[in-house]
Protein backbone atom coordinates (compact mmCIF):
# COMPACT_ATOMS: atom_id res chain seq x y z
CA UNK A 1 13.86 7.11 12.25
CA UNK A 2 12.84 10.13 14.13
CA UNK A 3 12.60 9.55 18.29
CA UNK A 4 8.65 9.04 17.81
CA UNK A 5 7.56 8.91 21.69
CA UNK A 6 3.93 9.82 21.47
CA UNK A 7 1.52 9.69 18.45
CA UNK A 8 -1.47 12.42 18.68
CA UNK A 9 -5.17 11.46 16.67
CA UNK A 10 -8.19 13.69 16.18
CA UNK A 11 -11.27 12.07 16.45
CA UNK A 12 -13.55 13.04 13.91
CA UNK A 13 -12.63 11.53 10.21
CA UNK A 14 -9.96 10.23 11.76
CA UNK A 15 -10.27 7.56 14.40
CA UNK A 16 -14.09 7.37 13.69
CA UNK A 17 -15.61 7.30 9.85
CA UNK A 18 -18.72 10.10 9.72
CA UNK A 19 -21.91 8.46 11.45
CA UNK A 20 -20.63 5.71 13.02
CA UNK A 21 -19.26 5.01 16.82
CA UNK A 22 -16.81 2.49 16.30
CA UNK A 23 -13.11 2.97 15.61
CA UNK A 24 -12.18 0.35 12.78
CA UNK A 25 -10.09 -3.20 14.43
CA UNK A 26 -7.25 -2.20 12.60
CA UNK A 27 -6.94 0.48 14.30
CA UNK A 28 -7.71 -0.40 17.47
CA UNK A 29 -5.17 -3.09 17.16
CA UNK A 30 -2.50 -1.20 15.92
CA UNK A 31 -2.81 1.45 18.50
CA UNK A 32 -2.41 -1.06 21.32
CA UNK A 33 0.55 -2.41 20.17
CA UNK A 34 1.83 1.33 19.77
CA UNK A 35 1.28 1.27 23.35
CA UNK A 36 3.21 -2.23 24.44
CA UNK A 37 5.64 -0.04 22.24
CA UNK A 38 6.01 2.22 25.36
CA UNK A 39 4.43 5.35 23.08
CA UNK A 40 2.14 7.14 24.58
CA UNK A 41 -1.16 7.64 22.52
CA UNK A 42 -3.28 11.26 22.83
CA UNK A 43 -6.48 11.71 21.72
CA UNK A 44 -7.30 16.04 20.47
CA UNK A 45 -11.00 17.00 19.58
CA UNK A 46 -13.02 19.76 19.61
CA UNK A 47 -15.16 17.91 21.47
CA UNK A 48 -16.00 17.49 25.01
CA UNK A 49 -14.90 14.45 27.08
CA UNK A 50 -18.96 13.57 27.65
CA UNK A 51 -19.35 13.56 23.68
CA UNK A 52 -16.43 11.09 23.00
CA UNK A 53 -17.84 7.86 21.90
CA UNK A 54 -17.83 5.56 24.58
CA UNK A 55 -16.25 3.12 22.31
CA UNK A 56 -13.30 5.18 22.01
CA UNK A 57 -12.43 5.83 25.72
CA UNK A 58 -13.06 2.37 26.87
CA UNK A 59 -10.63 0.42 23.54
CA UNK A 60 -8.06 3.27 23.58
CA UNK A 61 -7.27 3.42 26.98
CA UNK A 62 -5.35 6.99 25.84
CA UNK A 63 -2.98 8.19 27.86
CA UNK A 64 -4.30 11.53 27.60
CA UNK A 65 -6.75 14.02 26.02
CA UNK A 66 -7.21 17.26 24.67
CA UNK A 67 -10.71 18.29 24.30
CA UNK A 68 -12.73 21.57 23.54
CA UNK A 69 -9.92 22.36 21.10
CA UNK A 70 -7.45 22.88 23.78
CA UNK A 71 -9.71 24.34 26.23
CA UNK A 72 -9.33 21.72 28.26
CA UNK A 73 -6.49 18.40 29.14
CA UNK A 74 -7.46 15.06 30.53
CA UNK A 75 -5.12 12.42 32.09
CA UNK A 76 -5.66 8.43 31.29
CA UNK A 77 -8.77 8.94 34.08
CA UNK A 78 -10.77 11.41 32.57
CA UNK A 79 -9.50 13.74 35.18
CA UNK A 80 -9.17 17.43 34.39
CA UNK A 81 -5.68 18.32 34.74
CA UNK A 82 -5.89 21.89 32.93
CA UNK A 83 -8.29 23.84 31.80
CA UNK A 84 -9.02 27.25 29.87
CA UNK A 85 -12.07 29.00 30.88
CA UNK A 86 -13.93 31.94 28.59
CA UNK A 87 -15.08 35.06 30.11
CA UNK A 88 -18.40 35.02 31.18
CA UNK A 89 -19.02 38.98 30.26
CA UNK A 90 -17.97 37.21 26.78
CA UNK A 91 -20.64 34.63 26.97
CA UNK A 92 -23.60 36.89 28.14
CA UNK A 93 -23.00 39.13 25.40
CA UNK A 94 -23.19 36.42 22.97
CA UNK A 95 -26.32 35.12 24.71
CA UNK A 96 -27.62 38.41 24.17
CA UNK A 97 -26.64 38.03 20.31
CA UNK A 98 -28.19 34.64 20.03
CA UNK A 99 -31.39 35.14 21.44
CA UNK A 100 -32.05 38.56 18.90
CA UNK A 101 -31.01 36.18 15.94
CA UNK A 102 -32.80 33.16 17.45
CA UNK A 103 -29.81 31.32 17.34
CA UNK A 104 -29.24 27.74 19.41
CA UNK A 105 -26.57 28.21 22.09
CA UNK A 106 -24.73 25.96 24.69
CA UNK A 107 -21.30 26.14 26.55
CA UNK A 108 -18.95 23.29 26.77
CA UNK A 109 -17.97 22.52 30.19
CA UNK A 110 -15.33 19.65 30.75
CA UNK A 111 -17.39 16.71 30.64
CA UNK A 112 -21.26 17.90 28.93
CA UNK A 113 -22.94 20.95 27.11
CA UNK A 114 -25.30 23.69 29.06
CA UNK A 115 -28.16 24.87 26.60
CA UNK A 116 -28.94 28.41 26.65
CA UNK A 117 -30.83 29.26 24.39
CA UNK A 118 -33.40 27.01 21.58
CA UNK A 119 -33.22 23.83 24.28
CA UNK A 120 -35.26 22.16 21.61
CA UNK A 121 -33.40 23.48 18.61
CA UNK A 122 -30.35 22.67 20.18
CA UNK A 123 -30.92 19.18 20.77
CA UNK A 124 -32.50 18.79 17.69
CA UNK A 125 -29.52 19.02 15.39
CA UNK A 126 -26.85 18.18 18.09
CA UNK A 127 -28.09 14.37 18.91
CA UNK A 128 -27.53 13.72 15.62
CA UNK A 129 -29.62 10.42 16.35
CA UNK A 130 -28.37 9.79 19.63
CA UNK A 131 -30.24 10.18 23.22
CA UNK A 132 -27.89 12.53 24.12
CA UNK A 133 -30.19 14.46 27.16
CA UNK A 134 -28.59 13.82 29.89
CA UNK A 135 -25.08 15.44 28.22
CA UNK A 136 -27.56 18.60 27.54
CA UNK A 137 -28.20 20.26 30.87
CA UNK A 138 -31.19 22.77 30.39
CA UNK A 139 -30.13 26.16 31.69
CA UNK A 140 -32.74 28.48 28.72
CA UNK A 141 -34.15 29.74 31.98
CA UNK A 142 -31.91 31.00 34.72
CA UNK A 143 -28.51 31.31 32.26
CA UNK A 144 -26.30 30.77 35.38
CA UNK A 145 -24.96 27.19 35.49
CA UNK A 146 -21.64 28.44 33.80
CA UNK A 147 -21.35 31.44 37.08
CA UNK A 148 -22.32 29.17 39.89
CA UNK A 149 -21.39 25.96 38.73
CA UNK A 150 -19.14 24.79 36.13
CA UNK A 151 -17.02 26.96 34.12
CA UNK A 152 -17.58 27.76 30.72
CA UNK A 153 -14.79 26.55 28.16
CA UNK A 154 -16.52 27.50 24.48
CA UNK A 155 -19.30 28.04 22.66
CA UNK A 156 -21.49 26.03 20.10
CA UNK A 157 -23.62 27.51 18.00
CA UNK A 158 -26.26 26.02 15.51
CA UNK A 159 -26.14 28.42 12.88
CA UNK A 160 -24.55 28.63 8.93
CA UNK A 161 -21.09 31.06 9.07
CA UNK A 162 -22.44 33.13 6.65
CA UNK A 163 -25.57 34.39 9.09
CA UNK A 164 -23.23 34.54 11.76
CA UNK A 165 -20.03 35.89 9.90
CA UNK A 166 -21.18 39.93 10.23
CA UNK A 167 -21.12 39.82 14.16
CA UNK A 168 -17.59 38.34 14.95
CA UNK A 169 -15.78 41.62 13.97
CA UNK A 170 -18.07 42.19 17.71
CA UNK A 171 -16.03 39.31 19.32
CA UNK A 172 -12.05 39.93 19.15
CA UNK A 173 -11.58 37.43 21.61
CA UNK A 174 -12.58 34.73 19.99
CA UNK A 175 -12.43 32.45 17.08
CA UNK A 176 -15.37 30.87 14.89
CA UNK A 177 -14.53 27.17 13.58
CA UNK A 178 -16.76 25.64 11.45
CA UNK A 179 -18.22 22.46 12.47
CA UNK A 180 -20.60 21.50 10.04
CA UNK A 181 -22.64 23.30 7.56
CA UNK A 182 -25.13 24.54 9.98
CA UNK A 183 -22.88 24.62 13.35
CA UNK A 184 -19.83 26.91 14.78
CA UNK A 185 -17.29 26.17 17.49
CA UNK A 186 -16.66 29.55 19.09
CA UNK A 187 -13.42 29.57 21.72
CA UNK A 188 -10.52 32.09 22.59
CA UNK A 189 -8.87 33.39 19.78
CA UNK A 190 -5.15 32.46 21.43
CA UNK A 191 -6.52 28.31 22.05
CA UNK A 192 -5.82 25.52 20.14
CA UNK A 193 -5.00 21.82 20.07
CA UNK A 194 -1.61 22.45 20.09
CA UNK A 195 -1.61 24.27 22.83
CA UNK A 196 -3.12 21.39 24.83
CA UNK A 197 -0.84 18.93 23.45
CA UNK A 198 2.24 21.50 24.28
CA UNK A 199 1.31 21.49 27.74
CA UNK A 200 1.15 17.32 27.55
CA UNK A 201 4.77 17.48 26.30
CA UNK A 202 5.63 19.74 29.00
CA UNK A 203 4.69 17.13 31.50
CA UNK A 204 6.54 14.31 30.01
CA UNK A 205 9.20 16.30 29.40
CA UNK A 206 8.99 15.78 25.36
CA UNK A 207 8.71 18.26 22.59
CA UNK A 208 7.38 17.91 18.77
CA UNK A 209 10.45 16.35 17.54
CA UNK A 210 9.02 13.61 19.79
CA UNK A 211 5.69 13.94 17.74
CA UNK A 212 3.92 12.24 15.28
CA UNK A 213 -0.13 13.03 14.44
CA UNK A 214 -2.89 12.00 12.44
CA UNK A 215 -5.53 14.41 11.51
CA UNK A 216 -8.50 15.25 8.74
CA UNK A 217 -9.44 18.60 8.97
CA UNK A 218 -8.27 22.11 8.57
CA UNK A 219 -8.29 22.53 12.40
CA UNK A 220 -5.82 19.83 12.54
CA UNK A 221 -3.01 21.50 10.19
CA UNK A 222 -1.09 23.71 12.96
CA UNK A 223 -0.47 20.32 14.65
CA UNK A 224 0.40 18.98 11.61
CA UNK A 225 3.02 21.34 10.91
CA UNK A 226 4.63 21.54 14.45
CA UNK A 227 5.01 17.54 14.60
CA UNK A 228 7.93 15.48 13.67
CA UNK A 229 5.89 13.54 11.38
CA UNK A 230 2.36 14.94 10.44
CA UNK A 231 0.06 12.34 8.47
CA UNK A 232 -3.23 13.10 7.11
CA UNK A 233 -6.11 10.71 6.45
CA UNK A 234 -6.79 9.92 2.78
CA UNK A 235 -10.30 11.80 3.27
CA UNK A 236 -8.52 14.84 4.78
CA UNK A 237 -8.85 18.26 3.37
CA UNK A 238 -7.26 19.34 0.70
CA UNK A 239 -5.01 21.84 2.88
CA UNK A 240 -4.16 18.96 4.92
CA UNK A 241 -2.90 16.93 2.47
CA UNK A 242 -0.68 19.44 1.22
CA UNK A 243 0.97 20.19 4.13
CA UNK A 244 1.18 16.56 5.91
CA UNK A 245 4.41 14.30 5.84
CA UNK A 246 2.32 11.37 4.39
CA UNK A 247 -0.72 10.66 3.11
CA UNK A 248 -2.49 7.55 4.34
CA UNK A 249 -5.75 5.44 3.73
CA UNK A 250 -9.13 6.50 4.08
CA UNK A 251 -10.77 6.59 7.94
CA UNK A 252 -12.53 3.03 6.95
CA UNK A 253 -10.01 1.23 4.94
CA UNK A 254 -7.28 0.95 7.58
CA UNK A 255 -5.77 4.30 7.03
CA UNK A 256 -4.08 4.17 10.81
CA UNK A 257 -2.69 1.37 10.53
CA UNK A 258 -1.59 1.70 7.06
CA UNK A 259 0.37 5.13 8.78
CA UNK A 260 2.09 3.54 11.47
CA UNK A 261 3.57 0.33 9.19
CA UNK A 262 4.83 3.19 6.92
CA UNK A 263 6.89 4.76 9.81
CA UNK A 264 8.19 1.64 11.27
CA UNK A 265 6.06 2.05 14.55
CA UNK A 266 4.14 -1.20 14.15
């Protein structure tokens, strides 16, 4: 069995099932006894610390956490212990893009989002259900938050990829992620999750061979790859699945546990 000294999850389709804010018991359970196992347990998601799910910071207990897709590492605390900021000529000029095409647009900071542009719109489809305001600071007005405040880490967009797609040729230094049908991640073109997670191995002296992940989505395959063992969930992609070590359960029928038994972890 391969040293396994820290096991990595995305969030997403993997920890959580789509529309619900609970991680499954069996997977809470077997990721605290990973932990009396003296493994060290990282969460990775595009997402920024303030739209974790409660539920998942306070029954994890994670060690640590890559958010914004890299953009920016937690420790066990919540504490940001690095971060990658975007330029903010970069972000005017896709302000400027945005507000032509009437497009919704906040920044992720470390720990919420700053709307500027289509407050409304914005929160609209980003709640998803949830009273999410005070994560949503309302900067449509003065557009400076991100200069004198809080540094800008990427981009969200609430837009398809096809209305979208003809302008990125007009933004080299960045990438567009898909997440949803009618949404877009936009952050450096050289930042991912494994980035983040490299510079969490650095720190604890470990590298990939030390590595095992869980993922779901396309966004989660470089991981995949550069880890000892790379698992996807049995609702993962179809590129996942094809590149992953194993194939486990579904999100909801105890597909995290079901990965750790087969590797001996549990």
């Amino acid at each position: 069995m391969k040293q396994i000294k820290m096991v990595v999850f995305d969030i997403d389709g993997t920890l959580l099932s789509a529309g619900k804010d609970k991680i499954e018991e069996s997977a809470v359970n077997a990721i605290h006894k990973l932990k009396e196992n003296g493994i060290k347990v990282l969460v990775a998601t595009g997402r920024s610390m303030g739209f974790i799910k409660d539920h998942v910071k306070e029954v994890l207990d994670c060690d640590y956490y890559v958010t914004i897709n890299g953009h920016c590492v937690l420790d066990r605390n919540k504490e940001v212990i690095i971060r990658h900021t975007i330029n903010p000529d970069s972000v005017n000029r896709m302000l400027d893009l945005c507000k032509k095409l009437n497009i919704p647009m906040g920044l992720k900071t470390a720990h919420q989002m700053v709307v500027l542009n289509d407050y409304d719109g914005f929160y609209k489809h980003y709640s998803q259900g949830f009273d999410v305001r005070h994560l949503l600071l309302d900067d449509t007005q003065n557009h400076d938050y991100f200069i004198k405040v809080d540094a800008p880490l990427s981009i969200f967009l609430i837009t398809p990829f096809n209305f979208i797609e003809p302008y990125m040729k007009d933004f080299p230094e960045f990438q567009f992620i898909g997440a949803g049908p009618v949404s877009m991640d936009v952050f450096g073109s050289d930042i991912n999750k494994t980035l983040g997670i490299e510079e969490v191995l650095e720190l604890n002296q470990l590298t990939w061979d030390n590595v095992m992940t869980f993922g779901d989505g396309d966004n989660d395959i470089d991981m995949t790859l550069k880890a000892a063992i790379g698992i996807s969930m049995g609702n993962a992609t179809e590129n996942m699945k094809a590149i992953s070590d194993f194939v486990t359960l579904n999100v909801d029928q105890g597909g995290i546990e079901h990965g750790l038994k087969h590797y001996n972890l549990i």
